[in-house]
N, C-alpha and C. Protein backbone atom coordinates (compact mmCIF):
# COMPACT_ATOMS: atom_id res chain seq x y z
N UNK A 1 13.89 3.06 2.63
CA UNK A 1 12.46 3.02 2.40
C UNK A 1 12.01 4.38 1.85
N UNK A 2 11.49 4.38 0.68
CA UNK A 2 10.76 5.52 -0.20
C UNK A 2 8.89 5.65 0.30
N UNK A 3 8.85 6.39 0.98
CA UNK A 3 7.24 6.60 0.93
C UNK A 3 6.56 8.06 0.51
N UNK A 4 6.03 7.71 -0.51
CA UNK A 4 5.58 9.06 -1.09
C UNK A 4 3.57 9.01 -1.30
N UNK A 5 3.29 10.04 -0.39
CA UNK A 5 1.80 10.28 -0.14
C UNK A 5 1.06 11.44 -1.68
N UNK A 6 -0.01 11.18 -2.47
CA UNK A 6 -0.21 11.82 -3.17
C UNK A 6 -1.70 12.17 -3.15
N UNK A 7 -2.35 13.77 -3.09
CA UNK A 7 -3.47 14.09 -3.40
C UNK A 7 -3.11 15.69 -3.55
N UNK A 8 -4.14 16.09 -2.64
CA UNK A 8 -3.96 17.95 -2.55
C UNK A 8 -4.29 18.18 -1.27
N UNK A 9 -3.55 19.35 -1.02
CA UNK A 9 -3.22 19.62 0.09
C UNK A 9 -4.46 20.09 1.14
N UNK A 10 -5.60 20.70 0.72
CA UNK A 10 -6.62 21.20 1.04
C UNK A 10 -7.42 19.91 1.49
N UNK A 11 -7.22 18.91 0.99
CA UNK A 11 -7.99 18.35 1.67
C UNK A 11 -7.96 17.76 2.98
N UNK A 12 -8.92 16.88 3.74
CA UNK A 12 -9.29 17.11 5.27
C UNK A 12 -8.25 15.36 5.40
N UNK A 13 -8.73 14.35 4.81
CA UNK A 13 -7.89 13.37 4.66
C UNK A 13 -6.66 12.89 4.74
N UNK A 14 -5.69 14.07 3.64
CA UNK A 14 -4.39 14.50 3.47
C UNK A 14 -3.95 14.82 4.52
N UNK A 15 -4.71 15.69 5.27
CA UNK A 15 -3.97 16.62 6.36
C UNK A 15 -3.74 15.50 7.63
N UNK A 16 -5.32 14.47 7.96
CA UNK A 16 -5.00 13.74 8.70
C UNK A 16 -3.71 12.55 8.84
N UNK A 17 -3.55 12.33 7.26
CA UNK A 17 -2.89 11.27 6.98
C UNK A 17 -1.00 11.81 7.18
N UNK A 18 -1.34 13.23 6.67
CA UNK A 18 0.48 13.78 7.29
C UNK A 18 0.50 13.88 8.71
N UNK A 19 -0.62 14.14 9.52
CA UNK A 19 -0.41 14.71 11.00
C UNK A 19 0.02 13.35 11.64
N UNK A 20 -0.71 12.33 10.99
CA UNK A 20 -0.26 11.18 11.11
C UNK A 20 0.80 10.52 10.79
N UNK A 21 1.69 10.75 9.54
CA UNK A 21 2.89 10.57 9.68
C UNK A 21 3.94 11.49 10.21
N UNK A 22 3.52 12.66 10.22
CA UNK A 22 5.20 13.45 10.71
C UNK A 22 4.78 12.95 13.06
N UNK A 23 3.19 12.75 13.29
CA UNK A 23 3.52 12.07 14.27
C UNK A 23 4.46 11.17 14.91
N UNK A 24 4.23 9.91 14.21
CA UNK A 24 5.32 8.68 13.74
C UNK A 24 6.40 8.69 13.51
N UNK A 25 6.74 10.02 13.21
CA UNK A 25 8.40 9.96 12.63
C UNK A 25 8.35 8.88 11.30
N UNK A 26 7.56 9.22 10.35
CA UNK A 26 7.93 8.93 8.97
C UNK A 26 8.10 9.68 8.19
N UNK A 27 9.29 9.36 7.42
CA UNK A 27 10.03 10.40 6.39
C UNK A 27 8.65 9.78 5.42
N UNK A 28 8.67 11.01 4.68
CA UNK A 28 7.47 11.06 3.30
C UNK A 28 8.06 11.89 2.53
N UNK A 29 7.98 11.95 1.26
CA UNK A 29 7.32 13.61 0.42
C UNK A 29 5.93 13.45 0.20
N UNK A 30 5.39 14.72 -0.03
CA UNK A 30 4.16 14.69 -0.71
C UNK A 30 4.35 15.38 -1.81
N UNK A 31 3.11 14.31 -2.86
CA UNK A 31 3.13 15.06 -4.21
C UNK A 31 1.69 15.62 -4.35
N UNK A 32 1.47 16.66 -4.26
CA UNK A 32 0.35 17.28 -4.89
C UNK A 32 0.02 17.30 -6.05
N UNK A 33 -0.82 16.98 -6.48
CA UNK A 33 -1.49 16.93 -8.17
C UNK A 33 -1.97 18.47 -8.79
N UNK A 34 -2.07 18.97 -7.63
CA UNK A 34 -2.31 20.60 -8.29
C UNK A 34 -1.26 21.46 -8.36
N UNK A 35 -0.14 21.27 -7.58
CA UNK A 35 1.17 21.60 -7.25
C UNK A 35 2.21 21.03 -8.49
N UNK A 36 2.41 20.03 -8.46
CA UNK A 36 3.29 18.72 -8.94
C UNK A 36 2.57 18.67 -10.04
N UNK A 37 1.77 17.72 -10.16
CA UNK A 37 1.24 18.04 -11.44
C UNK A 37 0.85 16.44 -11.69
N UNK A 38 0.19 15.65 -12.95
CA UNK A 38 -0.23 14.22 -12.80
C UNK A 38 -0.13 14.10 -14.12
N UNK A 39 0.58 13.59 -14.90
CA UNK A 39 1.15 12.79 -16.49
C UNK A 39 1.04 11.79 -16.14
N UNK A 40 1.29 11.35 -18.32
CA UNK A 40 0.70 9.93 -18.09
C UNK A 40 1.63 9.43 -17.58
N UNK A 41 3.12 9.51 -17.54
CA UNK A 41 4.46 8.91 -16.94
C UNK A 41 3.93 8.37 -15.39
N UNK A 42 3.36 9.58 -14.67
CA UNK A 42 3.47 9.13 -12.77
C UNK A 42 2.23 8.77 -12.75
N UNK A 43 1.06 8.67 -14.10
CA UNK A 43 -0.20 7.99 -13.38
C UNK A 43 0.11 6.11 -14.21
N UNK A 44 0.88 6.19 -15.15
CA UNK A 44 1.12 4.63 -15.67
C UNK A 44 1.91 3.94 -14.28
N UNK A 45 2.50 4.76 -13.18
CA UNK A 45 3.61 3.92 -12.45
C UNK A 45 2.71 4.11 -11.41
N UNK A 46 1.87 4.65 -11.48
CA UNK A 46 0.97 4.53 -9.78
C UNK A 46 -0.26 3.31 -10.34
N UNK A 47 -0.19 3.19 -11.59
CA UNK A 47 -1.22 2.12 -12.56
C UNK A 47 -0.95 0.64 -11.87
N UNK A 48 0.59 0.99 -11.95
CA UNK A 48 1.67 -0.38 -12.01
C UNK A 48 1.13 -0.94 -10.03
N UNK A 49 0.89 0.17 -9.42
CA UNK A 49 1.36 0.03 -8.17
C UNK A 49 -0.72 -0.12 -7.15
N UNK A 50 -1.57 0.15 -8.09
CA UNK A 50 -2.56 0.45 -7.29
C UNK A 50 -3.60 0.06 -8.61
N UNK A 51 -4.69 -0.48 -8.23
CA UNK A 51 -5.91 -1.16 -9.19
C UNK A 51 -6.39 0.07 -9.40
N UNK A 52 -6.90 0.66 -10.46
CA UNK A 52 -7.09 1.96 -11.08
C UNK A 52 -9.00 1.98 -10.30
N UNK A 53 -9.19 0.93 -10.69
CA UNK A 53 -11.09 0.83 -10.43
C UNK A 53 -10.90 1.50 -9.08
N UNK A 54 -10.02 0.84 -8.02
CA UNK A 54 -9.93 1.21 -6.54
C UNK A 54 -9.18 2.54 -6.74
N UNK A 55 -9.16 3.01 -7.14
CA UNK A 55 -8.24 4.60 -7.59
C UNK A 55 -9.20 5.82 -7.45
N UNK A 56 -10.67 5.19 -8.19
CA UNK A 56 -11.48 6.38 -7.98
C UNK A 56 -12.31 6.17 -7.27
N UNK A 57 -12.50 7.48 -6.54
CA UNK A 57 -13.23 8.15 -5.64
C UNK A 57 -14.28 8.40 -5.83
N UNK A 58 -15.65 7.50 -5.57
CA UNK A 58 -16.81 8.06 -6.60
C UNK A 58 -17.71 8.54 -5.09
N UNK A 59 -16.83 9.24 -4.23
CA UNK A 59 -17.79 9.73 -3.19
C UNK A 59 -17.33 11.35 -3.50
N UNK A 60 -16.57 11.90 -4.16
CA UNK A 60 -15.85 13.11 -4.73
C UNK A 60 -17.33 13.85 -5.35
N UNK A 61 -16.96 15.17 -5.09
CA UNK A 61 -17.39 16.29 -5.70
C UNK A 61 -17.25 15.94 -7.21
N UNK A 62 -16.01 15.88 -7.91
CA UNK A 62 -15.67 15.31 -9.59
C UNK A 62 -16.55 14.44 -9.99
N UNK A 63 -16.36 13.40 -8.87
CA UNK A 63 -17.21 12.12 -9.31
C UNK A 63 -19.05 12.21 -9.96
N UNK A 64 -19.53 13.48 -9.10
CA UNK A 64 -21.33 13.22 -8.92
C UNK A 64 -20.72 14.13 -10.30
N UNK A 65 -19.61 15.16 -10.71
CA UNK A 65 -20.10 16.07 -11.50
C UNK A 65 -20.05 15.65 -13.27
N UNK A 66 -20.00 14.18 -13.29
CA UNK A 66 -19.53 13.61 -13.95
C UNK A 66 -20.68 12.93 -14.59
N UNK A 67 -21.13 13.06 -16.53
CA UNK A 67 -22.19 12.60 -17.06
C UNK A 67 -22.35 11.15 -16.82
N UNK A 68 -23.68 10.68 -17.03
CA UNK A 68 -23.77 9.36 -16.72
C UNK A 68 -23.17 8.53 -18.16
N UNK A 69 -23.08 9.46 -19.04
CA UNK A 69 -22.20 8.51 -19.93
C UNK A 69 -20.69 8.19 -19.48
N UNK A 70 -20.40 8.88 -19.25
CA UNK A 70 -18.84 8.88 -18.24
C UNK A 70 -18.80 8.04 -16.98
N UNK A 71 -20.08 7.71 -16.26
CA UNK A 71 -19.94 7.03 -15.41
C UNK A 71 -20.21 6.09 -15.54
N UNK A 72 -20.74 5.43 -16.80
CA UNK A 72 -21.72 4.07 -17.06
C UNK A 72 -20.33 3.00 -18.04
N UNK A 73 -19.15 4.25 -18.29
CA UNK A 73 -18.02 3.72 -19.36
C UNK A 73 -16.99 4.00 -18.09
N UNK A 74 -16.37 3.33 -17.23
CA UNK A 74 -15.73 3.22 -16.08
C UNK A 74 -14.44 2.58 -16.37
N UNK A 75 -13.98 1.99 -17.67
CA UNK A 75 -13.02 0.98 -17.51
C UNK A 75 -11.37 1.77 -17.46
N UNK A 76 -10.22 0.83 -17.89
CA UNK A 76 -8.89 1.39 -17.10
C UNK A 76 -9.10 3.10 -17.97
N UNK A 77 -9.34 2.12 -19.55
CA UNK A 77 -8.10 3.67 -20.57
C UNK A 77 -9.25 4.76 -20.31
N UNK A 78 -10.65 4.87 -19.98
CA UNK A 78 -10.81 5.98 -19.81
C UNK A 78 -11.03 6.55 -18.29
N UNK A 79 -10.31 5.64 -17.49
CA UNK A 79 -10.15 6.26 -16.40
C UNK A 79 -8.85 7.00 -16.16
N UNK A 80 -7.78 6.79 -17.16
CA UNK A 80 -6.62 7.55 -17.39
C UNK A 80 -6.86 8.46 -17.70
N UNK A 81 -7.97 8.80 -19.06
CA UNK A 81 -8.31 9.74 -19.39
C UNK A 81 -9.09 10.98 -18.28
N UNK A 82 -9.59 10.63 -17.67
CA UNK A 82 -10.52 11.24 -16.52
C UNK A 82 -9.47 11.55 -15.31
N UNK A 83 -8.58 10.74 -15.39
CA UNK A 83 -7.91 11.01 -13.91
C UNK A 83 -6.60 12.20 -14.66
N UNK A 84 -6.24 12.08 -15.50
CA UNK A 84 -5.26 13.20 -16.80
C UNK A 84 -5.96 14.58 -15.78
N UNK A 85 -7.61 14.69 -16.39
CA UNK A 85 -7.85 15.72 -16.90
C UNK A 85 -8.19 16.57 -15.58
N UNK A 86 -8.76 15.75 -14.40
CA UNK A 86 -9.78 15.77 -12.92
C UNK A 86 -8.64 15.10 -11.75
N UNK A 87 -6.95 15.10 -11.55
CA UNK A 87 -6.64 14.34 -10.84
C UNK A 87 -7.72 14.29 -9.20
N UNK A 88 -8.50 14.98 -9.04
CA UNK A 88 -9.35 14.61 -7.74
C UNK A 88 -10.37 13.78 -7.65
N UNK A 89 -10.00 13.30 -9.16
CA UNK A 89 -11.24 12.09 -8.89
C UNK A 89 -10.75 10.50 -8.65
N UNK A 90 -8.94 11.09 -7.79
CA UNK A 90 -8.32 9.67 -7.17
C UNK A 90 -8.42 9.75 -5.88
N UNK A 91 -9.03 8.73 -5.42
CA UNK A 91 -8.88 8.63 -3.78
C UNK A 91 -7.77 9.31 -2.98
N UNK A 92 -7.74 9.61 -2.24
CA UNK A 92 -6.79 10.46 -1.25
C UNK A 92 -6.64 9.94 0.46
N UNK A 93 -5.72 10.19 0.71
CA UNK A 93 -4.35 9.83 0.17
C UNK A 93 -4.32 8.34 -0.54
N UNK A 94 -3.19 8.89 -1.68
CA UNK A 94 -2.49 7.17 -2.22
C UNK A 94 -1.33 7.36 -1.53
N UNK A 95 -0.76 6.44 -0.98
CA UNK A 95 0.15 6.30 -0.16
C UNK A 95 1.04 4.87 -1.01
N UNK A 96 2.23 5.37 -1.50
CA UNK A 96 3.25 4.18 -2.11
C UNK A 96 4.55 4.17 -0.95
N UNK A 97 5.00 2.82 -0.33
CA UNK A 97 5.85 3.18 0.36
C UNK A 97 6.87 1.57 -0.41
N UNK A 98 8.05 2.13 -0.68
CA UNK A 98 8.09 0.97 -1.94
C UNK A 98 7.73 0.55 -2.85
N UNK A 99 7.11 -0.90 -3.34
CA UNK A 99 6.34 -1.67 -3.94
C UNK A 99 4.94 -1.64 -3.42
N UNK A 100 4.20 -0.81 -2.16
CA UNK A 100 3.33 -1.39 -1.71
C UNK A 100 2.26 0.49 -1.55
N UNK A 101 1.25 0.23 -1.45
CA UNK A 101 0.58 0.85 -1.85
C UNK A 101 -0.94 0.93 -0.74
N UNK A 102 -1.33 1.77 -0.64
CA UNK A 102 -2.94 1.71 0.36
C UNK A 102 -3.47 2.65 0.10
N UNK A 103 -4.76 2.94 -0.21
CA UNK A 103 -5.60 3.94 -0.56
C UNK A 103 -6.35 4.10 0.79
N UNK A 104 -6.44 6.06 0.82
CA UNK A 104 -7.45 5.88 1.89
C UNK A 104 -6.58 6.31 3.53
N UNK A 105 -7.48 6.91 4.44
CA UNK A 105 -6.75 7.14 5.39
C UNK A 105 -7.15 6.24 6.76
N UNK A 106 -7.10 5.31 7.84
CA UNK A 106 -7.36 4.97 9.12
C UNK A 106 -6.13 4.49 9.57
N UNK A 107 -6.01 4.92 10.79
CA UNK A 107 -5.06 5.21 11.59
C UNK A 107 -4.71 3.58 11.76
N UNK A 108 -5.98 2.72 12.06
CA UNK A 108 -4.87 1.76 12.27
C UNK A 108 -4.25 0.80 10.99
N UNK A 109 -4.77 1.07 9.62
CA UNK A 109 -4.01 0.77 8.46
C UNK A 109 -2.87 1.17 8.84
N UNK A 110 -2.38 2.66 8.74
CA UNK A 110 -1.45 2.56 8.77
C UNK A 110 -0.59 2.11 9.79
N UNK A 111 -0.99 2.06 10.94
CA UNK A 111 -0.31 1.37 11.80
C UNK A 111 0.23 -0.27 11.43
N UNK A 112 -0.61 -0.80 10.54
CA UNK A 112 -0.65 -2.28 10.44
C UNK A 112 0.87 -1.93 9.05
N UNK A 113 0.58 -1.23 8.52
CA UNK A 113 1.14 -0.23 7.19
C UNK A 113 2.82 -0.54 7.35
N UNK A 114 2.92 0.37 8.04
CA UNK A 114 4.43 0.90 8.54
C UNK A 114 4.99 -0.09 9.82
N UNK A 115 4.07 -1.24 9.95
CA UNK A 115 5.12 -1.98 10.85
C UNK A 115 6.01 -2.80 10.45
């Protein structure tokens, strides 16, 4: 089983969502987007794996800082474009463990998650 958690590390979410797995005894990596980095290669295969609309975060700092022409034109290709340039304007944590995927952190998702 491959489970790999992706946002940045600073945030309050992230932190809950690792304290929460190295709790559990789940093997993870994490990929940081400010660290690691976000191309179109690992955002087309997280495309493949997670509905892009449900991808962004429009409760984000990025999100409000964002023109209303940019927010009124929402669809996939320029949300590639936006997520390229701003990776924090993807929900946090994305969590891929396999084929399967959950945005977002509550404890008992993942509980329901990893059973």
């Amino acid at each position: 089983m491959t489970t790999t958690i992706y946002g940045i590390k600073n945030c309050d979410t992230i932190k809950k969502a690792i304290k929460w797995l190295d709790a559990n005894n789940i093997n993870y990596t994490f990929h940081d987007y400010r660290v690691d980095g976000l191309n179109e290669e690992l955002l087309a295969q997280l495309y493949t794996q997670c509905d892009p609309q449900l991808m962004l975060n429009k409760r984000s700092t990025s999100f409000r800082a964002l023109t209303e022409e940019q927010k009124n034109n929402l669809d996939n290709d320029s949300l590639k474009a936006l997520f390229l340039d701003t990776p924090t304007l993807i929900k946090r944590p994305l969590l891929i463990k396999d084929s399967e995927s959950l945005l977002g952190f509550k404890d008992a998702q993942y509980q329901s998650f990893f059973q």
